[in-house]
C-alpha atoms as a PDB file:
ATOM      1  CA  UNK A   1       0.000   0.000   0.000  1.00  0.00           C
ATOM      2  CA  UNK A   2       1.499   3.426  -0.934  1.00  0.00           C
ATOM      3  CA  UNK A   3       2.255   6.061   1.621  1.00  0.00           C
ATOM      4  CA  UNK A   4       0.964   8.367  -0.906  1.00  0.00           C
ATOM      5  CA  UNK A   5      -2.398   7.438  -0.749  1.00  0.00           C
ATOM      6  CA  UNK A   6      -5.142   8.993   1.800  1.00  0.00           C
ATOM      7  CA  UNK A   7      -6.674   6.793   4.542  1.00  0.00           C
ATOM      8  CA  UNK A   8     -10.331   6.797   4.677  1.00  0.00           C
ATOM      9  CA  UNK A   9     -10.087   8.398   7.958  1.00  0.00           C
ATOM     10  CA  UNK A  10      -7.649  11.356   6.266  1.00  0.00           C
ATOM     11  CA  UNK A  11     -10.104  11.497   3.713  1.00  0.00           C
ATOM     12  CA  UNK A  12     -12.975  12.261   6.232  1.00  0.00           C
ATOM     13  CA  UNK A  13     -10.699  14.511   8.071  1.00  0.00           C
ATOM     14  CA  UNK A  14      -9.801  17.071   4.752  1.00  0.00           C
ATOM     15  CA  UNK A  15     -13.674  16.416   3.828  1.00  0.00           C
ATOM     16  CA  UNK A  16     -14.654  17.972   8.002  1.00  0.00           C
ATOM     17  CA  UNK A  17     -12.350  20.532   7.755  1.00  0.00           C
ATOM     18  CA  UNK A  18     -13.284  21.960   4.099  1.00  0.00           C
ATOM     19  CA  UNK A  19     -16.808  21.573   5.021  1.00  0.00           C
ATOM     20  CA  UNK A  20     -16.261  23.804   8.319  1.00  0.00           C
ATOM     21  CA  UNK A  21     -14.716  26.484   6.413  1.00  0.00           C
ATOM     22  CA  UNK A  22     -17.578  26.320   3.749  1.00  0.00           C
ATOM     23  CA  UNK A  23     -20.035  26.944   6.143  1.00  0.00           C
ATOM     24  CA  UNK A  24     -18.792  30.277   7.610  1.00  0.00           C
ATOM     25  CA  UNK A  25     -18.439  33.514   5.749  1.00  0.00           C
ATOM     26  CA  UNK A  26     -17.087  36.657   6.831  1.00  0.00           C
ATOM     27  CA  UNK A  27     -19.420  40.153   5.040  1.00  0.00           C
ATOM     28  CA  UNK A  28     -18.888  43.906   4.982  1.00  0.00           C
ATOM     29  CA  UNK A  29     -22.126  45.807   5.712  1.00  0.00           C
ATOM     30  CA  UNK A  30     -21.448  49.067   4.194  1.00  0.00           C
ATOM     31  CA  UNK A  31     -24.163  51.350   6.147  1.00  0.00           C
ATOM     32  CA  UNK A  32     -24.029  54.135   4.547  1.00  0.00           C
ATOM     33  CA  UNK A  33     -21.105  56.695   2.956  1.00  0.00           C
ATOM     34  CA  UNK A  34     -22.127  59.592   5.143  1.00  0.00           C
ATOM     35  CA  UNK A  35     -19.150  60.295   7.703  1.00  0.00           C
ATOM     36  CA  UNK A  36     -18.469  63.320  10.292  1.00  0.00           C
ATOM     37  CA  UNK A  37     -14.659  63.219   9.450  1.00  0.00           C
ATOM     38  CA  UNK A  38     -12.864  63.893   6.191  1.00  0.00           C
ATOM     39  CA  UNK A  39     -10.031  61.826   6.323  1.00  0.00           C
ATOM     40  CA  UNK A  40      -7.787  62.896   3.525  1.00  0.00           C
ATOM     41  CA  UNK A  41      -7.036  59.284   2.139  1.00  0.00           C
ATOM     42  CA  UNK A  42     -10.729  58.270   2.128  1.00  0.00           C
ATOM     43  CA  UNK A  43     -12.144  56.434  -0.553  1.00  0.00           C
ATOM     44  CA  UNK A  44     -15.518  57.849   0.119  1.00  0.00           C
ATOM     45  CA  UNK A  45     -14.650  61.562  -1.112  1.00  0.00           C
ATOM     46  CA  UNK A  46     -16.169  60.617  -4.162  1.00  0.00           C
ATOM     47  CA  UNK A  47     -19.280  59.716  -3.520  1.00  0.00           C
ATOM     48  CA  UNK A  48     -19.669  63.380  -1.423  1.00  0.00           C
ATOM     49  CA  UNK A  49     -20.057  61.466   1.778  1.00  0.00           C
ATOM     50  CA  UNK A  50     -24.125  60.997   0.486  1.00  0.00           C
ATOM     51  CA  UNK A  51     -26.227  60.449   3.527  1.00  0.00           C
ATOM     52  CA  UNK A  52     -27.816  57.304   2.372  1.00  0.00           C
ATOM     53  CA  UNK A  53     -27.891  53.958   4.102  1.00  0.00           C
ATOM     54  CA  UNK A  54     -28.592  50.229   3.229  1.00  0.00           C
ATOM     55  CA  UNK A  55     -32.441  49.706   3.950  1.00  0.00           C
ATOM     56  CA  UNK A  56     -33.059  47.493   6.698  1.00  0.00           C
ATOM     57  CA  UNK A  57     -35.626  45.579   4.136  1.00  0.00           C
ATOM     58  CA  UNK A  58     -31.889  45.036   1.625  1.00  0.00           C
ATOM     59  CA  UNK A  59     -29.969  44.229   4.833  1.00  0.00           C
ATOM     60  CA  UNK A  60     -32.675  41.390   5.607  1.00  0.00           C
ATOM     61  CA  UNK A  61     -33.053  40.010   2.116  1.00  0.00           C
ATOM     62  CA  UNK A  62     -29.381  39.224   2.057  1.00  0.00           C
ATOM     63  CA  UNK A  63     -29.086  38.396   5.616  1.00  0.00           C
ATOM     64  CA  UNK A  64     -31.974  35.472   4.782  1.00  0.00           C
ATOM     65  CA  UNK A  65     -29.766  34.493   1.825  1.00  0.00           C
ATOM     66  CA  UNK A  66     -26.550  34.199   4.139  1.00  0.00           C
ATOM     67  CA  UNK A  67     -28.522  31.916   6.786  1.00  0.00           C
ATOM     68  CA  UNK A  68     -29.888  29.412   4.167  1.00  0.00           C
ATOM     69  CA  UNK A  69     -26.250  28.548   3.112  1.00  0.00           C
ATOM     70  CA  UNK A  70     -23.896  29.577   6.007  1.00  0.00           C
ATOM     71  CA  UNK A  71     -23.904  28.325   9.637  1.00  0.00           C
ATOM     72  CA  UNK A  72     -21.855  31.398  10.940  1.00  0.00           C
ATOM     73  CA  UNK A  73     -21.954  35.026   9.532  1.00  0.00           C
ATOM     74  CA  UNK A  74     -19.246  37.540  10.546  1.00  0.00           C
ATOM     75  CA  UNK A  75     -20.746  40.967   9.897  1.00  0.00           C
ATOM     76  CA  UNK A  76     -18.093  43.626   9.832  1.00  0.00           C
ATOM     77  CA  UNK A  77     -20.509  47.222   9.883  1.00  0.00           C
ATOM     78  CA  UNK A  78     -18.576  49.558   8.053  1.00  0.00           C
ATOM     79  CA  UNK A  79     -19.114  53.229   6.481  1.00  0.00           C
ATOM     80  CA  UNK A  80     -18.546  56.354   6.092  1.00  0.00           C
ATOM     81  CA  UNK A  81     -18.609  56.367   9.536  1.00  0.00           C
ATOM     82  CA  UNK A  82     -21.581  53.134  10.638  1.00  0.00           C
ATOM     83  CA  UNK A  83     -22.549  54.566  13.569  1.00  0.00           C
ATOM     84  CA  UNK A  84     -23.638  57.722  11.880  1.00  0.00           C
ATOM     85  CA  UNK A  85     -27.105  55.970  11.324  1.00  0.00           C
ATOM     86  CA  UNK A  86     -27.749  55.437  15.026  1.00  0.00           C
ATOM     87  CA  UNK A  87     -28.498  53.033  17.818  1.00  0.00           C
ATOM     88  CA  UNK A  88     -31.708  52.306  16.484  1.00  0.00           C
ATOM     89  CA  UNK A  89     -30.900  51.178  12.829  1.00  0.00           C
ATOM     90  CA  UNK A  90     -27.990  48.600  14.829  1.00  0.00           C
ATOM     91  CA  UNK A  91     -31.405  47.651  17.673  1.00  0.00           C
ATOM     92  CA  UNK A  92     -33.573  46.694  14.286  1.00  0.00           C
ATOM     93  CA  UNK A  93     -30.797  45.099  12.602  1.00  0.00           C
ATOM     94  CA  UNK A  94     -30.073  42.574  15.561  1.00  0.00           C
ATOM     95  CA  UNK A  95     -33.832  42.016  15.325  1.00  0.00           C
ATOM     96  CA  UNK A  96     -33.813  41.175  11.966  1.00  0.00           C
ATOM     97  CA  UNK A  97     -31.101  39.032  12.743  1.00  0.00           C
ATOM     98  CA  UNK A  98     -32.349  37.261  15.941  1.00  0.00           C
ATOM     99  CA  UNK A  99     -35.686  36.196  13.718  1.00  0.00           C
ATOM    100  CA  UNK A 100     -34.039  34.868  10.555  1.00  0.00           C
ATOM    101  CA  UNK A 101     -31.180  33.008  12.962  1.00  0.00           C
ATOM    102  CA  UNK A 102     -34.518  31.236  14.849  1.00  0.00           C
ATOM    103  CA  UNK A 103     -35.618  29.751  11.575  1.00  0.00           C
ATOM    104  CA  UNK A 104     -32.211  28.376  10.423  1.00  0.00           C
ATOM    105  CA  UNK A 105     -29.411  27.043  12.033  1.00  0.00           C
ATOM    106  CA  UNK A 106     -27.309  30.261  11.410  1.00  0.00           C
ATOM    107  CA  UNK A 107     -25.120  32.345  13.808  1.00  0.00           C
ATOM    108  CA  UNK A 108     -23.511  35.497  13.823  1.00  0.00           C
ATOM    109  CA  UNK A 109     -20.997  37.454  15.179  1.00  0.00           C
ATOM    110  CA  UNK A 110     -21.214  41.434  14.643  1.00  0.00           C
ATOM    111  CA  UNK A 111     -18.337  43.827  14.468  1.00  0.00           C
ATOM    112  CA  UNK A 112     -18.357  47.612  14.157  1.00  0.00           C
ATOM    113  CA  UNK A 113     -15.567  49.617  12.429  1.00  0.00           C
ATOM    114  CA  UNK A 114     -15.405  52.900  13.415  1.00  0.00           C
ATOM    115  CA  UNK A 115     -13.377  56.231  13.462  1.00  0.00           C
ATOM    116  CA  UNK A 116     -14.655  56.316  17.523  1.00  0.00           C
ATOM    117  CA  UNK A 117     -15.742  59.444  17.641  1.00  0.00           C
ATOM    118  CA  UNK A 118     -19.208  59.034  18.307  1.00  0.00           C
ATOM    119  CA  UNK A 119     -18.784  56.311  21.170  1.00  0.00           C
ATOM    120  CA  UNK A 120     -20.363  57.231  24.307  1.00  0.00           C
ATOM    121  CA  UNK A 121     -22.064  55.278  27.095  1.00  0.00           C
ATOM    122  CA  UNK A 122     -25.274  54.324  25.155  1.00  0.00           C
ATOM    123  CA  UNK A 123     -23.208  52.886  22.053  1.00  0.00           C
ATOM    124  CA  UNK A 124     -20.596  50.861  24.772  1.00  0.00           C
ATOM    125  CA  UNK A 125     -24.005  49.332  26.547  1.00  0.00           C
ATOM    126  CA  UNK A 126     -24.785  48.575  22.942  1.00  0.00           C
ATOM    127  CA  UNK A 127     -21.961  46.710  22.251  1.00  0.00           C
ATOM    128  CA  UNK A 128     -21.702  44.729  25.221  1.00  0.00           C
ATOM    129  CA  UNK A 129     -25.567  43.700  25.448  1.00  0.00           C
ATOM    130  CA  UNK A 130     -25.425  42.633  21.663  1.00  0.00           C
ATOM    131  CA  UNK A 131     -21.958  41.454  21.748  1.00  0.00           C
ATOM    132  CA  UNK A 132     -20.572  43.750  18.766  1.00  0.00           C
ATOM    133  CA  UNK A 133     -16.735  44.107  18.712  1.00  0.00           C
ATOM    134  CA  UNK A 134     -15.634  47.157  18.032  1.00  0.00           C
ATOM    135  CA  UNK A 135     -12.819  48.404  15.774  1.00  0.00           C
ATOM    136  CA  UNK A 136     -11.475  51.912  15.689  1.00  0.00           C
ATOM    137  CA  UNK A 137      -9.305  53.030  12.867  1.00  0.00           C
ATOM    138  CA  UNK A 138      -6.647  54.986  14.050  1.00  0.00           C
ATOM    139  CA  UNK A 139      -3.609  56.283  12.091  1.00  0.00           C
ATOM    140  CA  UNK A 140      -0.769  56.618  15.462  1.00  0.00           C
ATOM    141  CA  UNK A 141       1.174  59.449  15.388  1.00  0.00           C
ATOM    142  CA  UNK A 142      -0.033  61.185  12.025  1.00  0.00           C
ATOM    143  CA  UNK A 143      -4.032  61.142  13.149  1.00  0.00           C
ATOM    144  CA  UNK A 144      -4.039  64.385  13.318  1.00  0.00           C
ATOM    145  CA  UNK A 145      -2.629  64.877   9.801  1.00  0.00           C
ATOM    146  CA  UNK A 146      -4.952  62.377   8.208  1.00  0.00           C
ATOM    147  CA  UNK A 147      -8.263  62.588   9.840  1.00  0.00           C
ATOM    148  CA  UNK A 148      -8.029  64.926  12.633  1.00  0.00           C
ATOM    149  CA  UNK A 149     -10.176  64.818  16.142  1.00  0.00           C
ATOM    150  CA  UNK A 150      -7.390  62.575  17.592  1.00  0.00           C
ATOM    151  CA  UNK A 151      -8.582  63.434  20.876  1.00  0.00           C
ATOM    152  CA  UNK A 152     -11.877  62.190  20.694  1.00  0.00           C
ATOM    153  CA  UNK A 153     -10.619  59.268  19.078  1.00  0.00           C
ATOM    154  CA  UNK A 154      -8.400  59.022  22.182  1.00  0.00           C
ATOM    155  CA  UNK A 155     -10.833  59.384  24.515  1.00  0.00           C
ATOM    156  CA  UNK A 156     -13.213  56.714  22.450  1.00  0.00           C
ATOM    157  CA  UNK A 157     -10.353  54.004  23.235  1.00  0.00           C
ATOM    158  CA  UNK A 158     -10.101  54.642  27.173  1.00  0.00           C
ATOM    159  CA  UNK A 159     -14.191  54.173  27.524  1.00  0.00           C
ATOM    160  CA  UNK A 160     -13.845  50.912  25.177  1.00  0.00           C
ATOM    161  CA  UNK A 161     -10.721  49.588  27.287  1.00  0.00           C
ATOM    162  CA  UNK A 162     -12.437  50.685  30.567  1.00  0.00           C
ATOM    163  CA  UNK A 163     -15.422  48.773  29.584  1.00  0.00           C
ATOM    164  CA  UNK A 164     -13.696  45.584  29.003  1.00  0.00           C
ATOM    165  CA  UNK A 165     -12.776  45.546  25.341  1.00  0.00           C
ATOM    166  CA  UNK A 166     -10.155  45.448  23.108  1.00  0.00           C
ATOM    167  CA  UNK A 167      -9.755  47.805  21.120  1.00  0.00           C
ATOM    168  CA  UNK A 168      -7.914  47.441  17.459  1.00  0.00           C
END
């Protein structure tokens, strides 16, 4: 017998581990384009920072799509600046999600990124009761050059870190 060739029992491992990755994927949410900062690399300068955001109907349809061939969904919420829309877009959402993940087998795991500038207490007891990880982009020692209201920005990592996350 050749060493070459797979066991059965390889063959079922490679089969479990391809079919675990298959059922996962990992989807940007682009809310909207609107943002309070003008960062002077952004990619959405072109679009005039235009106040719309993805229905909640659109954000369902695909969501419903996801859940009938994925067991786990990593939603990354993403912008412009995603939190521009408000706590009660993200309180729908996780509705919309909670009913289509009780008629399927689906999970998913929600992630925010943000420039942190509109973090406060509300949006922190957001993210912990509905388990969202936030991200804050950042850029060190030239923030100020690039996007400005560094402080703020500052002052958005301290309340995340106090609050138990980590921040990146």
């Amino acid at each position: 017998e050749s060493s070459v060739q797979a066991t059965a029992w390889q063959k079922k491992q490679l089969y479990l581990r391809v079919w675990v990755i298959m059922k996962k994927v990992h989807v940007i949410i682009k809310v909207t384009d609107a943002c309070n900062l003008r960062c002077k690399y952004c990619y959405n300068s072109h679009t005039k920072y235009t106040k719309e955001i993805l229905s909640l109907e659109r954000f369902e349809k695909l969501l419903t799509l996801l859940a009938a061939d994925y067991e786990r969904i990593e939603l990354v919420w993403h912008g412009g600046e995603p939190m521009s829309v408000g706590l009660d877009y993200y309180k729908k959402a996780v509705e919309i999600e909670d009913k289509i993940y009780l008629q399927t087998n689906a999970k998913s795991v929600n992630s925010m990124q943000t420039n942190g500038t509109l973090i406060d207490d509300k949006w922190i007891a957001f993210f912990k009761k509905y388990k969202f990880q936030p991200g804050i982009s950042f850029d060190g020692l030239h923030n100020e050059n690039y996007r400005q209201q560094t402080q703020k920005t500052l002052e958005a990592i301290k309340k995340l870190q106090k609050a138990d996350f980590k921040v990146g």
